[in-house]
Protein backbone atom coordinates (compact mmCIF):
# COMPACT_ATOMS: atom_id res chain seq x y z
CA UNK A 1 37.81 135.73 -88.26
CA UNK A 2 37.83 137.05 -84.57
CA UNK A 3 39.55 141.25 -84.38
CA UNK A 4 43.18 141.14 -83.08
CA UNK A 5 45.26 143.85 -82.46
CA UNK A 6 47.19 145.09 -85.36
CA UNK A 7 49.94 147.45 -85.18
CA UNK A 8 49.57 150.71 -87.32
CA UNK A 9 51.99 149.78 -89.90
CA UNK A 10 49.62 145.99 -90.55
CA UNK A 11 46.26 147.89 -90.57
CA UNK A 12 47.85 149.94 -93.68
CA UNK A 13 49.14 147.10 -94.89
CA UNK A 14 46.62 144.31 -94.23
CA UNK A 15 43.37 146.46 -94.12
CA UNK A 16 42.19 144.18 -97.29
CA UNK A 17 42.28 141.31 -95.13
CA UNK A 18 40.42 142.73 -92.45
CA UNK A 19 37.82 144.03 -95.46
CA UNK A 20 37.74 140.22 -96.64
CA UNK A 21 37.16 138.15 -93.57
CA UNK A 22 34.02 140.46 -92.67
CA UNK A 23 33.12 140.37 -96.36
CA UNK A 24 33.16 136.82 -95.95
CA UNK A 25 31.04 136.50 -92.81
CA UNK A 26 28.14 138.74 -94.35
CA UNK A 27 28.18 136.45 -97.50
CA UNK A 28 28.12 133.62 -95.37
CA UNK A 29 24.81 135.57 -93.48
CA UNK A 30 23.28 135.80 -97.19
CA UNK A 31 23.81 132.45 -97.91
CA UNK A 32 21.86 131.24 -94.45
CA UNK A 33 18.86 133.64 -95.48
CA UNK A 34 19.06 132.20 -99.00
CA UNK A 35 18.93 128.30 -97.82
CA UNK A 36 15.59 129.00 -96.66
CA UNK A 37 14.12 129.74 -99.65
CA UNK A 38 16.43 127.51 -102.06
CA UNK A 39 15.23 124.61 -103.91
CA UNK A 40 16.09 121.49 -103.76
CA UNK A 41 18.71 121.80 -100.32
CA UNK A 42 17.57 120.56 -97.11
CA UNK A 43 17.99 123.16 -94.13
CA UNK A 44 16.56 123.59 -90.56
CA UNK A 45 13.43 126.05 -91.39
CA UNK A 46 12.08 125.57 -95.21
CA UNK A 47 9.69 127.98 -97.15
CA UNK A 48 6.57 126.82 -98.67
CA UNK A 49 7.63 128.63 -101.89
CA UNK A 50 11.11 127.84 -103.43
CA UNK A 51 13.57 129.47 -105.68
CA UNK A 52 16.08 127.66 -108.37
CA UNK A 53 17.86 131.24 -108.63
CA UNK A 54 18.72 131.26 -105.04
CA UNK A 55 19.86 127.69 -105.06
CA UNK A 56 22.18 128.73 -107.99
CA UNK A 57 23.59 132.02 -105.95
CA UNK A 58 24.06 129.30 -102.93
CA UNK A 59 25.81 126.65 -105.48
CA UNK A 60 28.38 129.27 -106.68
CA UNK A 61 28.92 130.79 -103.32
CA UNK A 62 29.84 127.42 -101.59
CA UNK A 63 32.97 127.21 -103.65
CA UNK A 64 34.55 129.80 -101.67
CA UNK A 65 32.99 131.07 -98.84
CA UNK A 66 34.10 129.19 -96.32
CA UNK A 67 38.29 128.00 -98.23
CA UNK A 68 38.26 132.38 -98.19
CA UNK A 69 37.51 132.11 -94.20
CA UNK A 70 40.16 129.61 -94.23
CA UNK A 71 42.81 131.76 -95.71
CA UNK A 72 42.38 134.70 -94.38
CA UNK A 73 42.36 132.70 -90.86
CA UNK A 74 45.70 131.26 -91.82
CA UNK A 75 46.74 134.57 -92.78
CA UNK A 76 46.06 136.24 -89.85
CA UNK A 77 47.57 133.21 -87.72
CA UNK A 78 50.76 134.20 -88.88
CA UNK A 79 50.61 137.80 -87.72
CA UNK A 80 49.52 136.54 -84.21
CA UNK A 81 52.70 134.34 -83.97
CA UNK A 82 54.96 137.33 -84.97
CA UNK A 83 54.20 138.13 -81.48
CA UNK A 84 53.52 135.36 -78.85
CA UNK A 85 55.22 132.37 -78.25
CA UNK A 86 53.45 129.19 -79.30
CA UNK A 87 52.08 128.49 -75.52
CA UNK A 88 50.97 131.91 -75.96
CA UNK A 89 49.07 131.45 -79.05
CA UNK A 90 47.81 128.18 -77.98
CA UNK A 91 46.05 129.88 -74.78
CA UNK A 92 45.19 133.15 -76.86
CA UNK A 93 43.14 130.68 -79.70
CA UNK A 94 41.81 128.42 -77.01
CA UNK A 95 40.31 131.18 -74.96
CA UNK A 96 39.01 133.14 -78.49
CA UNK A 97 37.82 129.69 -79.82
CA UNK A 98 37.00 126.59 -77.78
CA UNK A 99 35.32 128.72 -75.03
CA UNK A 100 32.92 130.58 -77.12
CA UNK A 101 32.57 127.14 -78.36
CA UNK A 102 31.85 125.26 -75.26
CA UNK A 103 29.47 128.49 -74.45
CA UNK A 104 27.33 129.08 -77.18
CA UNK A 105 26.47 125.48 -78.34
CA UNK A 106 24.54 124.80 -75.22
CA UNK A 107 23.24 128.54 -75.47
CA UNK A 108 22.51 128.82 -78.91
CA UNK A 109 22.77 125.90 -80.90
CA UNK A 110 19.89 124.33 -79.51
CA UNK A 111 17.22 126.50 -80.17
CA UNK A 112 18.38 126.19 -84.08
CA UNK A 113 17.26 122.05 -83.46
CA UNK A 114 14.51 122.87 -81.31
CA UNK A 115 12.78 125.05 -84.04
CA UNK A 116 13.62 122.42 -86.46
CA UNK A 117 12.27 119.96 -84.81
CA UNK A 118 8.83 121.58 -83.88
CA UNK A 119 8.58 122.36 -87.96
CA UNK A 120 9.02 118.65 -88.77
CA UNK A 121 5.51 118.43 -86.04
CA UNK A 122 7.36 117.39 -82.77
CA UNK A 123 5.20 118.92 -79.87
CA UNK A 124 7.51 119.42 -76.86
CA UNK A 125 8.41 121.81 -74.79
CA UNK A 126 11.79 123.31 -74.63
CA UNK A 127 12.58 121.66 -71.36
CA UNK A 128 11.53 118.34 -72.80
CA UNK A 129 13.43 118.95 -76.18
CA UNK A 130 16.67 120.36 -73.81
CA UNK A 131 17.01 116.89 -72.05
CA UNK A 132 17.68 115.15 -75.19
CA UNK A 133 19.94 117.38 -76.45
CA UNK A 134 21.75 116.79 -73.57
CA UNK A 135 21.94 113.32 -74.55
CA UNK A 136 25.15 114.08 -76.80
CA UNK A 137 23.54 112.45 -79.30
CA UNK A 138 24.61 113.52 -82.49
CA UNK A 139 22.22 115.55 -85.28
CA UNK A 140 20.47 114.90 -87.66
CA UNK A 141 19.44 111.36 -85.80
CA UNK A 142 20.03 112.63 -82.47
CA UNK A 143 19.36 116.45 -81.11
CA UNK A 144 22.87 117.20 -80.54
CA UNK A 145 25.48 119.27 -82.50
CA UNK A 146 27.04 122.64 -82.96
CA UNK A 147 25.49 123.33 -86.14
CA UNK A 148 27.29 126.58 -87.71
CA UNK A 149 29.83 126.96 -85.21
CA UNK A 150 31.78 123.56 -86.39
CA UNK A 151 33.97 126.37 -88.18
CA UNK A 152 35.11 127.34 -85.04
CA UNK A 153 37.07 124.43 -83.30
CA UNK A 154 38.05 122.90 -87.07
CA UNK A 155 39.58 126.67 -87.39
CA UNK A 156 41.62 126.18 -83.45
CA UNK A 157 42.51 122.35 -84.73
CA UNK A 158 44.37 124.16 -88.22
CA UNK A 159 45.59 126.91 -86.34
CA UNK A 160 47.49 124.54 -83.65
CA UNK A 161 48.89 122.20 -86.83
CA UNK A 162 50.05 126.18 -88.24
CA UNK A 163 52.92 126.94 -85.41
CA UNK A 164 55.11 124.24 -86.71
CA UNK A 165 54.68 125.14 -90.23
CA UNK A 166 55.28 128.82 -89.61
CA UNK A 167 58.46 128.51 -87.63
CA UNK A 168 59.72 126.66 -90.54
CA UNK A 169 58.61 129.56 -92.85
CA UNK A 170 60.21 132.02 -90.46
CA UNK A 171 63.36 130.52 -90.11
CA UNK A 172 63.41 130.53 -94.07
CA UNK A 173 62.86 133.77 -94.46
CA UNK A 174 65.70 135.73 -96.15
CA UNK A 175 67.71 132.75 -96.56
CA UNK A 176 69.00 132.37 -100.76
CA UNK A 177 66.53 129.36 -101.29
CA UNK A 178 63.96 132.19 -100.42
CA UNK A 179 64.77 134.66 -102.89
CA UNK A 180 64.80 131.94 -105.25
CA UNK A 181 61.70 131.11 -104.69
CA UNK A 182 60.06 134.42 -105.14
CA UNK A 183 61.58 134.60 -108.42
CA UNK A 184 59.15 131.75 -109.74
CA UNK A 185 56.64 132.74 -108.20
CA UNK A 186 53.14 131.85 -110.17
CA UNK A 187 54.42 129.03 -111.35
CA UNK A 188 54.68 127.76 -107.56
CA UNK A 189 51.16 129.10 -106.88
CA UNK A 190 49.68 126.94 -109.78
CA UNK A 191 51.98 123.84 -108.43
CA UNK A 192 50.86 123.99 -104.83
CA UNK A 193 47.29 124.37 -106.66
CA UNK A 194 47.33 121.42 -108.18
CA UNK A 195 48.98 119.60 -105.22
CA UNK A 196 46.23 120.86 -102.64
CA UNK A 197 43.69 119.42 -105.37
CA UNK A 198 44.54 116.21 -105.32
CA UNK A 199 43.43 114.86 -101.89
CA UNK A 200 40.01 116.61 -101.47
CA UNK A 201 39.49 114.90 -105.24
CA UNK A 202 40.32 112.04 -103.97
CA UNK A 203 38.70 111.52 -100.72
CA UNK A 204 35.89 113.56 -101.10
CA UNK A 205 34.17 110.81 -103.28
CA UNK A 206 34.67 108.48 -100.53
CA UNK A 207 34.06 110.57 -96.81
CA UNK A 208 31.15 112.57 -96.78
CA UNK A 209 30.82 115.65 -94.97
CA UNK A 210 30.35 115.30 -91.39
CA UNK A 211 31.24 118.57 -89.56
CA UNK A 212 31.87 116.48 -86.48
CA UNK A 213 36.15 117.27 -86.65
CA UNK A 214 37.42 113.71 -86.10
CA UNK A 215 35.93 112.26 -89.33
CA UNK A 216 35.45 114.77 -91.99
CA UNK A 217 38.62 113.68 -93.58
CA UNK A 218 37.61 115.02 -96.95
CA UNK A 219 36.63 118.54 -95.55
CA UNK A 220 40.23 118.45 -93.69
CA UNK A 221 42.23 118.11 -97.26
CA UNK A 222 40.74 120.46 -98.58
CA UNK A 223 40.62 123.64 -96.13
CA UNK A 224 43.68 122.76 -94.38
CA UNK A 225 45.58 123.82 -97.45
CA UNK A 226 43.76 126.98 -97.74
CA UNK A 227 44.98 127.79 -94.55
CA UNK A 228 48.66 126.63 -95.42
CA UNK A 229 48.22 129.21 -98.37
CA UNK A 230 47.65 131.89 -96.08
CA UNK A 231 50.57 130.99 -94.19
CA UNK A 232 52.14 130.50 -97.44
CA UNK A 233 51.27 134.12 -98.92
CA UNK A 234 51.92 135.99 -95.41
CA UNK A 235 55.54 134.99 -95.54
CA UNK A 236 56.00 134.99 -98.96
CA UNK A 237 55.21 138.56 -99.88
CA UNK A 238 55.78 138.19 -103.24
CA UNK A 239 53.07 135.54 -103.98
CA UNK A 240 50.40 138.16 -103.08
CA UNK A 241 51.61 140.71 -105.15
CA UNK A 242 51.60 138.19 -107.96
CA UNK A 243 48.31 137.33 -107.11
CA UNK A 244 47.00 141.35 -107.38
CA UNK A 245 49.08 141.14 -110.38
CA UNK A 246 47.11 138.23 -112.35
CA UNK A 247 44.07 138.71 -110.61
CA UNK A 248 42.29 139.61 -113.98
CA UNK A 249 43.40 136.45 -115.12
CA UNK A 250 42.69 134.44 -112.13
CA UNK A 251 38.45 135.78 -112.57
CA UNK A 252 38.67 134.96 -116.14
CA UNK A 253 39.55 131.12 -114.96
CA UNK A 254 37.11 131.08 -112.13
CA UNK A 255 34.45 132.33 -114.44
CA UNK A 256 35.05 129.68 -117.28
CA UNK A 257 35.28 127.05 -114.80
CA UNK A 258 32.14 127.79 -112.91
CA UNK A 259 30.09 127.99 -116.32
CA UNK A 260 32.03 124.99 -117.91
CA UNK A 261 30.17 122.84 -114.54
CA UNK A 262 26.96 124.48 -114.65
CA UNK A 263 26.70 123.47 -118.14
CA UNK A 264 27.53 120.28 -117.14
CA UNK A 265 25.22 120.57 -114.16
CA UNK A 266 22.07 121.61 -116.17
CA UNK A 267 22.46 119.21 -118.91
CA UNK A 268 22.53 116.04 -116.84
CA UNK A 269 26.03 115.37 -118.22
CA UNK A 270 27.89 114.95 -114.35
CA UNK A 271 29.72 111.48 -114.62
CA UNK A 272 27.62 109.59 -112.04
CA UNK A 273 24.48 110.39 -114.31
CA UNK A 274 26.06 109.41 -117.55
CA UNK A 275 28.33 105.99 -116.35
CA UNK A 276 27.21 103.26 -114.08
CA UNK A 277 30.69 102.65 -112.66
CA UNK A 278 31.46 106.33 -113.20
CA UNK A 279 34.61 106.50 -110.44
CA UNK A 280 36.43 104.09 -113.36
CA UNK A 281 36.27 106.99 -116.04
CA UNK A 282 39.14 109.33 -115.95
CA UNK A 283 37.09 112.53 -117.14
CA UNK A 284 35.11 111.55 -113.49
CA UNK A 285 38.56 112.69 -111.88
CA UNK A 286 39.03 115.26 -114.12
CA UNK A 287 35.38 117.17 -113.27
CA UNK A 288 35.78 116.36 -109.51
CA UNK A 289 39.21 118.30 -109.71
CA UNK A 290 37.49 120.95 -111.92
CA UNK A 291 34.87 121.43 -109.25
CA UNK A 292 37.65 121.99 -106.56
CA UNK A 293 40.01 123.79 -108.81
CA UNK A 294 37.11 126.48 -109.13
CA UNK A 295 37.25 126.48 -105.37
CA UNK A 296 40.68 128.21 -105.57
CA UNK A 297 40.47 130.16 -108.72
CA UNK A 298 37.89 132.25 -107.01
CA UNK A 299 39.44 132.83 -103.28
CA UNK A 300 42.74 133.98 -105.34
CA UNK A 301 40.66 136.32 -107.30
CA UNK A 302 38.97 137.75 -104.50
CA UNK A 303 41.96 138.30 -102.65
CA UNK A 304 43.97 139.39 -105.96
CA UNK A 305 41.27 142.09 -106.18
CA UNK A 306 40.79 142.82 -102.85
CA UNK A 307 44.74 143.14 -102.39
CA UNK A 308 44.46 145.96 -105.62
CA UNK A 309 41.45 148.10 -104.60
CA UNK A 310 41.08 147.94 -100.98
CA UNK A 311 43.54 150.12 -99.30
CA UNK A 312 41.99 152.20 -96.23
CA UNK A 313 39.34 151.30 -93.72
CA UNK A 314 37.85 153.73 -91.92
CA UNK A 315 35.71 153.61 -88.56
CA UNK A 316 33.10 151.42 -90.52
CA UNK A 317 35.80 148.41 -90.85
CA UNK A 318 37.17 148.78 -87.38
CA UNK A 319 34.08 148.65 -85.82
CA UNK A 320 33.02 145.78 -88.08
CA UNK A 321 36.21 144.03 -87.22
CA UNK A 322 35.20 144.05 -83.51
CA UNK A 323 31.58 142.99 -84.19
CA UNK A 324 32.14 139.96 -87.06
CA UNK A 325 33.05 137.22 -84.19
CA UNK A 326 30.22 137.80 -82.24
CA UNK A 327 27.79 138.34 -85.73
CA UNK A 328 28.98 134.67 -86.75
CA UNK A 329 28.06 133.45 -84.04
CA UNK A 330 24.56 134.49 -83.44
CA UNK A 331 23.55 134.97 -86.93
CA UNK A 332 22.29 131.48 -87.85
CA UNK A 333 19.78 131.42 -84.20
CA UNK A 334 18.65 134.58 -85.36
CA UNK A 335 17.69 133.76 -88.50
CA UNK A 336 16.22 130.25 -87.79
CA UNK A 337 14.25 131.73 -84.81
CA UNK A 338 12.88 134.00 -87.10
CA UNK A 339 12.60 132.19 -89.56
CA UNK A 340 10.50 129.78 -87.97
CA UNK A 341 7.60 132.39 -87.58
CA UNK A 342 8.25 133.83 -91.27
CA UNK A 343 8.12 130.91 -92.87
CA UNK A 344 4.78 129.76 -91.29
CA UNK A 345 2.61 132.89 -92.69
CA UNK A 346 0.96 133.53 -95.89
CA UNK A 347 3.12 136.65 -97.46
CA UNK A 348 4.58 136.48 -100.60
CA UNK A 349 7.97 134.64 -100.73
CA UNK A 350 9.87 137.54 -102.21
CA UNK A 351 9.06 140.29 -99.20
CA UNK A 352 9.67 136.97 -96.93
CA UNK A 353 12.96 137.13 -97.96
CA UNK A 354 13.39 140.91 -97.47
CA UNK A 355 12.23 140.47 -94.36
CA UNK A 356 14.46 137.86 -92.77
CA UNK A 357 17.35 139.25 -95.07
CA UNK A 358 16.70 142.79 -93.20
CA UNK A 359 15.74 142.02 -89.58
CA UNK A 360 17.80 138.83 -89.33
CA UNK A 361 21.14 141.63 -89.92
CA UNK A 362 19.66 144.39 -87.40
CA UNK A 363 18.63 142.17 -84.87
CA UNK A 364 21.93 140.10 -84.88
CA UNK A 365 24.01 143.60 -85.04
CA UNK A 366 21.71 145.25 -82.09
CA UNK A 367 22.54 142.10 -79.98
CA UNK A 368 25.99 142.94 -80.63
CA UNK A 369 25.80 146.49 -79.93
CA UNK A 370 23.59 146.85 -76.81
CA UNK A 371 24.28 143.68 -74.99
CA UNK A 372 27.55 142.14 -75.85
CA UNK A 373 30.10 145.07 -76.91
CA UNK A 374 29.54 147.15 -73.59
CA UNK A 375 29.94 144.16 -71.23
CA UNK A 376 34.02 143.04 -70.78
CA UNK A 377 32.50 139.19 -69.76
CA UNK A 378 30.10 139.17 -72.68
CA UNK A 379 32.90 140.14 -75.05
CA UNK A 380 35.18 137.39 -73.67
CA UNK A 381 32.59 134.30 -73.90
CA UNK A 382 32.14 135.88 -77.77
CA UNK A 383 35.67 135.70 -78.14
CA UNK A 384 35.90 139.42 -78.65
CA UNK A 385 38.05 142.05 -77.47
């Protein structure tokens, strides 16, 4: 996610990627605005007024927003250990990483639970609220947690597990059970598919999300593998250009299998509404591994069309390369902050909306540009360069 230092031959080569991961982030920025106003989700600041639309925009976005993050993080993982040993890389994602981490949890975090808190009629102070956040104990129960930036040290955890698997990769490379390899190569892609499936089917009906690292076991069998894919499709040239190649193919899947499950969605006909021991059915396994089947089928067609149409990047990119990292990170205060005040007067919900869509993406992007881009110790507790 964070800008690294590409030589000229990868920015001509890779520029897509760059174009994805801060196509990602601003889709991920959308989708924070959104769960303000969408119905039915719990979030930290609610609007009076709802929307069912927005909801449905959120729905099909969190099939891939964050597995897309994933890949392209594994992706770009690889290029990093082209060049630095593995203590090297270790150091290099710990200081880009955990520190910003560490930093902005303490910094930032906490006014995203203190404005939540004061919604749901708690009359503190700050001060008062701060003490109990630091009483490590952990959210929604407690006051304590990192909130949006759980991406972050999950993202250092994968890239650590990477080094292993890409020396293995590297060592392959060129060898005659390589080329082989490359010769079969969608049929591979739809094999490791279906065996990256299987576990988040399987254990995602049993672990619920957590976002506290050490037991969101379902959440870890499921992006982990995105992240081998980019490891996968950075040494394995030939499985992106099959990718670009079937990437017509790839939508026309994603966009049967998201309207095959909101049919199924909208007519009441999921399996735990229809059976009373529904995990016993097999068409119960079957729609869990259609839901995170469509998870895939869309990051592949993504990058199968960003990989086809996205070949320069101009000044635009670069400098939205440098500023993504820090964006992430302060985007979800910004909007909750504001949000909080938004939410609370008596405008319509649609120019709400604009509003916090608008002045949530300026403000965040003038923090970056007048306070955090021209100071060297700013940049490093952001994790930017």
């Amino acid at each position: 996610m964070e800008k690294e230092s590409l030589s000229q031959g990868q920015v001509e080569r890779y520029v897509y990627i760059d174009f994805l991961r801060v196509a990602a982030i601003l889709l991920m920025f959308i989708y924070h605005v959104n769960m303000v106003f969408v119905a039915e989700w719990d979030w930290h600041i609610k609007n009076n007024t709802q929307s069912n639309v927005l909801m449905e925009v959120n729905y099909w976005m969190a099939f891939f927003r964050m597995p897309l993050l994933f890949f392209v993080s594994g992706f770009i993982s690889c290029i990093l250990l082209e060049k630095l040993s593995n203590k090297a890389f270790i150091i290099q994602r710990f200081n880009r990483l955990i520190i910003p981490t560490a930093i902005w949890t303490f910094v930032l975090v906490a006014p995203q639970i203190y404005f939540e808190r004061k919604l749901q009629g708690n009359d503190f102070t700050y001060l008062e609220f701060y003490k109990t956040f630091l009483q490590f104990n952990w959210w929604p129960n407690g006051n304590f947690h990192w909130l949006h930036l759980w991406f972050i040290p999950y993202l250092f955890l994968y890239n650590v597990i990477s080094i292993p698997v890409f020396r293995f990769l590297q060592r392959f490379r060129g060898t005659a059970a390589h080329e082989a390899a490359s010769l079969s190569t969608l049929l591979l892609i739809a094999l490791f598919v279906v065996v990256a499936i299987i576990p988040y089917t399987i254990l995602s009906v049993h672990y619920p999300v957590t976002y506290d690292l050490i037991h969101d076991y379902a959440r870890h069998s499921q992006f982990i593998f995105f992240v081998f894919a980019g490891l996968l499709s950075y040494n394995y040239k030939q499985i992106m250009l099959t990718i670009e190649i079937n990437r017509a193919l790839i939508f026309r899947l994603a966009f049967a299998s998201i309207i095959t499950i909101n049919i199924i969605r909208w007519n009441g006909m999921e399996p735990k509404n229809i059976w009373d021991n529904w995990l016993s059915h097999p068409l119960s396994w079957l729609y869990l591994a259609l839901l995170n089947a469509n998870s895939w089928l869309w990051v592949l067609a993504i990058i199968g069309y960003g990989k086809r149409y996205i070949k320069t990047g101009g000044k635009l990119l670069t400098y939205s390369n440098s500023a993504v990292y820090p964006f992430y990170i302060l985007h979800q205060t910004v909007i909750v902050v504001v949000g909080y005040y938004v939410v609370q007067t008596r405008d319509d919900a649609a120019f709400k909306y604009a509003f916090l869509l608008i002045a949530c993406f300026l403000i965040s992007v003038s923090i970056y540009h007048w306070y955090i881009r021209p100071f060297k110790v700013l940049r490093f507790t952001f994790g930017a360069k």
